[in-house]
Protein backbone atom coordinates (compact mmCIF):
# COMPACT_ATOMS: atom_id res chain seq x y z
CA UNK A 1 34.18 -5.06 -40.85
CA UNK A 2 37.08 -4.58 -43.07
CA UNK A 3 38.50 -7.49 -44.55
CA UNK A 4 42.51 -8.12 -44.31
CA UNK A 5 44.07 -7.42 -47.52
CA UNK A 6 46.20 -10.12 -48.94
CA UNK A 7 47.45 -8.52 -52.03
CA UNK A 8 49.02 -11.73 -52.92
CA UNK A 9 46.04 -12.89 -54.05
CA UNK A 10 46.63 -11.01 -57.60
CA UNK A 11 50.43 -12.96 -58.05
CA UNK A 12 50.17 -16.20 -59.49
CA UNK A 13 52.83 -17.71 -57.92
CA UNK A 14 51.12 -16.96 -54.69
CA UNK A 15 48.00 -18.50 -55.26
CA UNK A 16 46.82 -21.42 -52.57
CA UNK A 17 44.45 -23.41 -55.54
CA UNK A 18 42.62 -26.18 -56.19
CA UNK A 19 44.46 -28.22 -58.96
CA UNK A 20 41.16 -27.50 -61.09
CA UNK A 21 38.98 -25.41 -61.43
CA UNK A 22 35.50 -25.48 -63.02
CA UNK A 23 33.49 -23.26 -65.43
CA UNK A 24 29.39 -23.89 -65.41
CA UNK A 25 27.81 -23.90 -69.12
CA UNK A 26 24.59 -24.02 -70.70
CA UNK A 27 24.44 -26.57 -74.07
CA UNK A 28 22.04 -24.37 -75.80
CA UNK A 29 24.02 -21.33 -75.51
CA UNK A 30 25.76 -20.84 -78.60
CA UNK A 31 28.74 -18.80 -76.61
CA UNK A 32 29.02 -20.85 -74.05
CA UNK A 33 29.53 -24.44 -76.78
CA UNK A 34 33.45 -22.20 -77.65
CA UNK A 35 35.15 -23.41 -74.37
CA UNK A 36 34.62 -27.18 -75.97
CA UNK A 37 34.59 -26.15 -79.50
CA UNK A 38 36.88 -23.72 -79.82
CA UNK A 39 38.86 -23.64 -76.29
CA UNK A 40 37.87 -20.40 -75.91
CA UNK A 41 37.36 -18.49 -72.94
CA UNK A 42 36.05 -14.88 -72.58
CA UNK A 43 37.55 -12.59 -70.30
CA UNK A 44 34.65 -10.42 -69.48
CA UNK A 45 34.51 -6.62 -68.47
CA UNK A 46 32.45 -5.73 -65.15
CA UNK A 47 29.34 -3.40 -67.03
CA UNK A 48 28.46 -6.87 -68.05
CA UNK A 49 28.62 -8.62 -64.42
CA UNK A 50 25.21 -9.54 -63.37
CA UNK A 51 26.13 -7.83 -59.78
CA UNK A 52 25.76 -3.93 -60.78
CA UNK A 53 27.73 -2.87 -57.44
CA UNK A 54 31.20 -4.76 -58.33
CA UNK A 55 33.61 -2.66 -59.11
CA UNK A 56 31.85 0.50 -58.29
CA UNK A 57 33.24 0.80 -54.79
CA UNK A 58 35.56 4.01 -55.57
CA UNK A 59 39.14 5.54 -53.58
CA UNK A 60 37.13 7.27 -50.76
CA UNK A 61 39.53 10.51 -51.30
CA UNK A 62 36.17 12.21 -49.12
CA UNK A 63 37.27 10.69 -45.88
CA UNK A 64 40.98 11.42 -45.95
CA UNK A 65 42.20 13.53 -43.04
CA UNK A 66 43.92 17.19 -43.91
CA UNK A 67 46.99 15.65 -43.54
CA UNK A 68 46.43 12.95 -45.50
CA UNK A 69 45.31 15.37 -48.30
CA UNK A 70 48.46 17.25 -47.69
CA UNK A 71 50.61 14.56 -48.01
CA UNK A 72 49.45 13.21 -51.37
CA UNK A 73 48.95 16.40 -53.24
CA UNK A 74 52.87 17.15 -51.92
CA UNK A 75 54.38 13.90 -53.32
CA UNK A 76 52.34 14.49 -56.61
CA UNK A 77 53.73 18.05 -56.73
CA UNK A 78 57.63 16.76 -56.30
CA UNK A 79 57.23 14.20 -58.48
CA UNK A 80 55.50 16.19 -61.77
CA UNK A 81 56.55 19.45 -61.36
CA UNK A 82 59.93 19.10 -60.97
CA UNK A 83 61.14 22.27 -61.55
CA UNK A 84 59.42 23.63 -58.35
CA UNK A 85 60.99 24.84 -55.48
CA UNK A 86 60.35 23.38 -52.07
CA UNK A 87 58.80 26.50 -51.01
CA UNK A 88 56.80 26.16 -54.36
CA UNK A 89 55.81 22.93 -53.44
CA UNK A 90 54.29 23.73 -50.45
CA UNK A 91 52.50 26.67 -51.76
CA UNK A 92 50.76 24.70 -54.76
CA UNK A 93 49.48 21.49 -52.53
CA UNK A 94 48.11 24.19 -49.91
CA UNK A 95 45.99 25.56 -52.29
CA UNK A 96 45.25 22.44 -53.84
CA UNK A 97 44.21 20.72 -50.39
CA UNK A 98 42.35 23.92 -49.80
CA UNK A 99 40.55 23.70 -53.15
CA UNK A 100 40.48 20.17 -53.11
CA UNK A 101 37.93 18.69 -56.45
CA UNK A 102 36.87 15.68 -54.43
CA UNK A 103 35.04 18.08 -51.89
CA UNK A 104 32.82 18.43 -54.31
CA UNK A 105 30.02 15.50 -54.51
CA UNK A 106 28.53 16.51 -57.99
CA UNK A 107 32.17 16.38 -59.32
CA UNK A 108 32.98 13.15 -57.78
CA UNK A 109 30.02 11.27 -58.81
CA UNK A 110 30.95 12.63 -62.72
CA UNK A 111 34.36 11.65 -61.76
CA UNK A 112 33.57 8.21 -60.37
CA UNK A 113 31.52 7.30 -63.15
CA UNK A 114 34.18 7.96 -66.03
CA UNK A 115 36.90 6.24 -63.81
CA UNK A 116 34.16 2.67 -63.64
CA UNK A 117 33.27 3.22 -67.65
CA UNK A 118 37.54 3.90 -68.25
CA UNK A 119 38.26 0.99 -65.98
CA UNK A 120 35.91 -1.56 -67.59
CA UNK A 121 37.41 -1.15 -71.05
CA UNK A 122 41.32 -2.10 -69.48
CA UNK A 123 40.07 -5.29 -67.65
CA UNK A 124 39.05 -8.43 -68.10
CA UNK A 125 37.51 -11.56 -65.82
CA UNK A 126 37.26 -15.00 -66.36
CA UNK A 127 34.91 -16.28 -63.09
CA UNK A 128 35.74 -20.23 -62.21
CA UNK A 129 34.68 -22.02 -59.41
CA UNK A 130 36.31 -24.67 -56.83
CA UNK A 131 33.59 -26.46 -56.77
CA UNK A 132 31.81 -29.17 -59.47
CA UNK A 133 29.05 -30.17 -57.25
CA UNK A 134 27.13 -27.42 -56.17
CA UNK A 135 23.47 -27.99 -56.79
CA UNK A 136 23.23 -24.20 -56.44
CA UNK A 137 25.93 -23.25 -59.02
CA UNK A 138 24.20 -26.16 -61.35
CA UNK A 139 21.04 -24.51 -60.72
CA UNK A 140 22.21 -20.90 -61.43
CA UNK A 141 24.77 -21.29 -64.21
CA UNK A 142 23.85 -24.44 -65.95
CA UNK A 143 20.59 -24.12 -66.90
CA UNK A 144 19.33 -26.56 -63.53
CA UNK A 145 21.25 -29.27 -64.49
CA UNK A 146 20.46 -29.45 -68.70
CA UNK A 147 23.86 -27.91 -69.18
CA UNK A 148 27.60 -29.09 -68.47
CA UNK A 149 30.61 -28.42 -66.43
CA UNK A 150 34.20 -28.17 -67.78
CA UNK A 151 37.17 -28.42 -65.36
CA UNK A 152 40.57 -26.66 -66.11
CA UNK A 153 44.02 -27.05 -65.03
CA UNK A 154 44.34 -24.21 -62.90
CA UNK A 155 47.94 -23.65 -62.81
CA UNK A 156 48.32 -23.93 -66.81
CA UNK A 157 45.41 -21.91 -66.91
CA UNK A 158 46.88 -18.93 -64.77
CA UNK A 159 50.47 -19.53 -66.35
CA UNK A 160 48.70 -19.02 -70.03
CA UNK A 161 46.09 -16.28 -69.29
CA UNK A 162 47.55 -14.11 -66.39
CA UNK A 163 47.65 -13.62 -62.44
CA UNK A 164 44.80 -14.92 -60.75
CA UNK A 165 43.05 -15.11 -57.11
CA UNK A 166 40.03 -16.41 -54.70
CA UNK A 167 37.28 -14.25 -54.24
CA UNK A 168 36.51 -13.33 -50.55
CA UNK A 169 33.20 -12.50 -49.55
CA UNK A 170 33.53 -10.25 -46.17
CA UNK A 171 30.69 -8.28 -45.57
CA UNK A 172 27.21 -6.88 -46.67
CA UNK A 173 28.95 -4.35 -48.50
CA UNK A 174 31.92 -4.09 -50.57
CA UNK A 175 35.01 -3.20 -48.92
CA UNK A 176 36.04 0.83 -48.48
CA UNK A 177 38.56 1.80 -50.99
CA UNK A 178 41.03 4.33 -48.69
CA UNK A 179 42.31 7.46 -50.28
CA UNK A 180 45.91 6.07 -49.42
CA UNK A 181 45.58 2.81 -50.67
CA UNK A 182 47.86 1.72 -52.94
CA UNK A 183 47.00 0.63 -56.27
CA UNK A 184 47.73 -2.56 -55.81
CA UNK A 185 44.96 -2.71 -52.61
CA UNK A 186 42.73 -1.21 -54.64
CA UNK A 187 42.58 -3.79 -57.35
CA UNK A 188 42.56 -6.45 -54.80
CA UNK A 189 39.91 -5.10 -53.27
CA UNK A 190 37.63 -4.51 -56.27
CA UNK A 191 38.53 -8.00 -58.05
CA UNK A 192 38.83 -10.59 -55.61
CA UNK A 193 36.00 -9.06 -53.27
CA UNK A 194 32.18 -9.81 -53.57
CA UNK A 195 29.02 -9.38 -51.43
CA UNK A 196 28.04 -12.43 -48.89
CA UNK A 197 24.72 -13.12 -51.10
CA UNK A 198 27.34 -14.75 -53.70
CA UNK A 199 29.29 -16.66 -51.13
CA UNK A 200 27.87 -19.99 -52.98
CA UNK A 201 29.69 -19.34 -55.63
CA UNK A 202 32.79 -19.92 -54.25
CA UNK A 203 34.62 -17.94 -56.95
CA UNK A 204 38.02 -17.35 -58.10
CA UNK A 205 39.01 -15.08 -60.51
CA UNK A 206 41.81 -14.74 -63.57
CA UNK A 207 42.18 -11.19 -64.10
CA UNK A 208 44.15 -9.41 -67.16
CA UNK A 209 44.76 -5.90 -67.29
CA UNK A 210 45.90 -3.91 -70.33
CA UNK A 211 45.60 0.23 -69.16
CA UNK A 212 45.40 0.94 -73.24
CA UNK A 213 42.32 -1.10 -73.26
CA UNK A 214 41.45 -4.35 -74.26
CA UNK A 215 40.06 -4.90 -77.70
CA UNK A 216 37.17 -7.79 -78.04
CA UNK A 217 39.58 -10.22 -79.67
CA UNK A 218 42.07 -9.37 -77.06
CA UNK A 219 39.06 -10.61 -74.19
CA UNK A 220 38.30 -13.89 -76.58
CA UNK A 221 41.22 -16.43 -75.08
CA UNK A 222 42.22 -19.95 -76.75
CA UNK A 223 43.47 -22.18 -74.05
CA UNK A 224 45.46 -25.23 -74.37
CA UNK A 225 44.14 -28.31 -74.68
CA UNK A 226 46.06 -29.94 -72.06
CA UNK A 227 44.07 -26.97 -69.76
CA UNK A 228 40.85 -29.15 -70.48
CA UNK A 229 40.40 -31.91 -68.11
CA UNK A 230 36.97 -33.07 -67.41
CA UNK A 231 33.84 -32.92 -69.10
CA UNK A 232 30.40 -33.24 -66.11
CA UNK A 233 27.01 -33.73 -67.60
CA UNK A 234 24.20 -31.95 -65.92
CA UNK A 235 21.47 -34.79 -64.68
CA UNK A 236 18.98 -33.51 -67.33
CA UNK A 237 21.26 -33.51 -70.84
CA UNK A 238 19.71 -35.47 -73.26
CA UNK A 239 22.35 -38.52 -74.18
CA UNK A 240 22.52 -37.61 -77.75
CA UNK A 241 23.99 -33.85 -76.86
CA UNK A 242 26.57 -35.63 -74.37
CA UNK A 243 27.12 -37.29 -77.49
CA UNK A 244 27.86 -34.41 -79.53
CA UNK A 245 30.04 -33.18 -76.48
CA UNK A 246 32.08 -36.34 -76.59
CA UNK A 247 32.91 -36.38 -80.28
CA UNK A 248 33.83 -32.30 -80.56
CA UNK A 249 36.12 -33.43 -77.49
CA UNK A 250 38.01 -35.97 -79.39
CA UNK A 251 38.05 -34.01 -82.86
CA UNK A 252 40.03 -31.56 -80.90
CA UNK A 253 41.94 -34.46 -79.10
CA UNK A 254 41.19 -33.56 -75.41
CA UNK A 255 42.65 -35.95 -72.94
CA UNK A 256 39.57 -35.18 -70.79
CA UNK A 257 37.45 -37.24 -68.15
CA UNK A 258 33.99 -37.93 -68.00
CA UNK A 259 31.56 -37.41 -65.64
CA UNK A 260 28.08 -37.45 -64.71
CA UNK A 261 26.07 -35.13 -62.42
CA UNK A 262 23.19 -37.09 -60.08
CA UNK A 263 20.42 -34.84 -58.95
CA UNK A 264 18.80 -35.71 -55.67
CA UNK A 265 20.93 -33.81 -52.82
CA UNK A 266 23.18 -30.99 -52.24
CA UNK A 267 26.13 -31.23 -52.41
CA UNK A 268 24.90 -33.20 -56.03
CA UNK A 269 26.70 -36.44 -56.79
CA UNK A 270 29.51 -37.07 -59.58
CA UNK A 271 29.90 -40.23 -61.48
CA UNK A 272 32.98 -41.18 -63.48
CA UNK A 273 31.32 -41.53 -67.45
CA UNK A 274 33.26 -44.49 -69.78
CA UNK A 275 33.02 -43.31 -73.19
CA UNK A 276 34.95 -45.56 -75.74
């Protein structure tokens, strides 16, 4: 079933949020200790997305009608070669629909895989969650409960790093990219759209886009400090590492809230933390 494209999904100003959003972290990762110590978050590219399939659902130019194939080589004809005549035109997308590259499977594939690889150097992803108490998330991205959780202002967070969305989950498969699709339907449906297996992550997504490429500094983001707002503990963190978490939080003069994570159900419970 194909999902119903809201394309607003990729305009800030569009966005139905949560006020926060939150960002699971393992303590003894050294690269995962920036977003406290440095503020940094890293806008990631897909090769490195632990689901292989995202982003690899391509245009499907292969089921486009005659017509359709028609049509778009014709409006690419008028609008680069505009020195053509109308009965030029015509002549040139004929033989292009006739001769059409995308008939060709061995081409496509070469072409679909230098489209992902060209793709995943122009975009980065910062993945955040809704949701704080998810035993699964806890279990999954913060190292069952010995890491933390860091919640950030969601709307200074999209006003400083760039448009974001929610993340819908419709189907078995990722949704079918249409030849005719626009580009902005395409990117909504390869950013915000995930397989039902990740449905507990309850993602949402800041997405930046640069089509000269994004360098590595240019994917390594400082935020604000007012974008910080609360520090959880996983259940299992030793005190004297929440310790070291509170004082690199005032050093860098965080007005942030504590909390702490209670293992023993599902959805797990959160504690407000006093720390003087």
């Amino acid at each position: 079933m194909e999902p119903t494209v809201k394309v607003t999904s990729i305009l800030t100003k569009d966005i139905d949020a949560p006020s926060a959003l939150y960002k699971y972290r393992c303590w003894d990762n050294i690269y995962h200790k920036r977003i406290l110590s440095l503020r940094e978050v890293f806008l990631a590219a897909p090769s490195t997305f632990e689901d292989k399939k995202e982003f690899r659902n391509f245009k499907r130019y292969d089921l486009m009608s005659e017509k359709e194939i028609f049509e778009k080589y014709l409006m690419f004809s008028r609008d680069k070669n505009l020195e053509f005549s109308e009965e030029q035109h015509i002549a040139h997308t004929t033989d292009w629909t006739r001769n059409a590259p995308f008939k060709n499977r061995d081409y496509l594939s070469y072409a679909e895989e230098q489209q992902f690889w060209e793709y995943d150097g122009r975009i980065g992803i910062l993945s955040l969650t809704e949701y704080n108490n998810s035993l699964a998330m806890w279990n999954y991205y913060a190292c069952s409960g010995r890491g933390f959780c860091v919640g950030l202002d969601t709307q200074i967070l999209f006003s400083f790093v760039g448009g974001g969305g929610k993340v819908d989950y419709p189907c078995d498969g990722l949704p079918t990219i249409h030849g005719t699709d626009s580009y902005l339907v395409e990117r909504w449906k390869k950013t915000f759209n995930k397989e039902t297996k990740w449905e507990f992550e309850q993602e949402y997504r800041v997405s930046v886009f640069n089509p000269n490429g994004l360098r590595m500094e240019e994917r390594k983001v400082k935020l604000p400090a007012e974008c910080l707002r609360e520090i959880i503990f996983g259940w299992c963190m030793p005190q004297k590492e929440k310790l070291k978490m509170v004082k690199i939080c005032k050093t860098q003069n965080y007005n942030v809230n504590y909390f702490q994570a209670i293992s023993g159900g599902d959805p797990v419970r959160i504690e407000p933390l006093n720390f003087l």
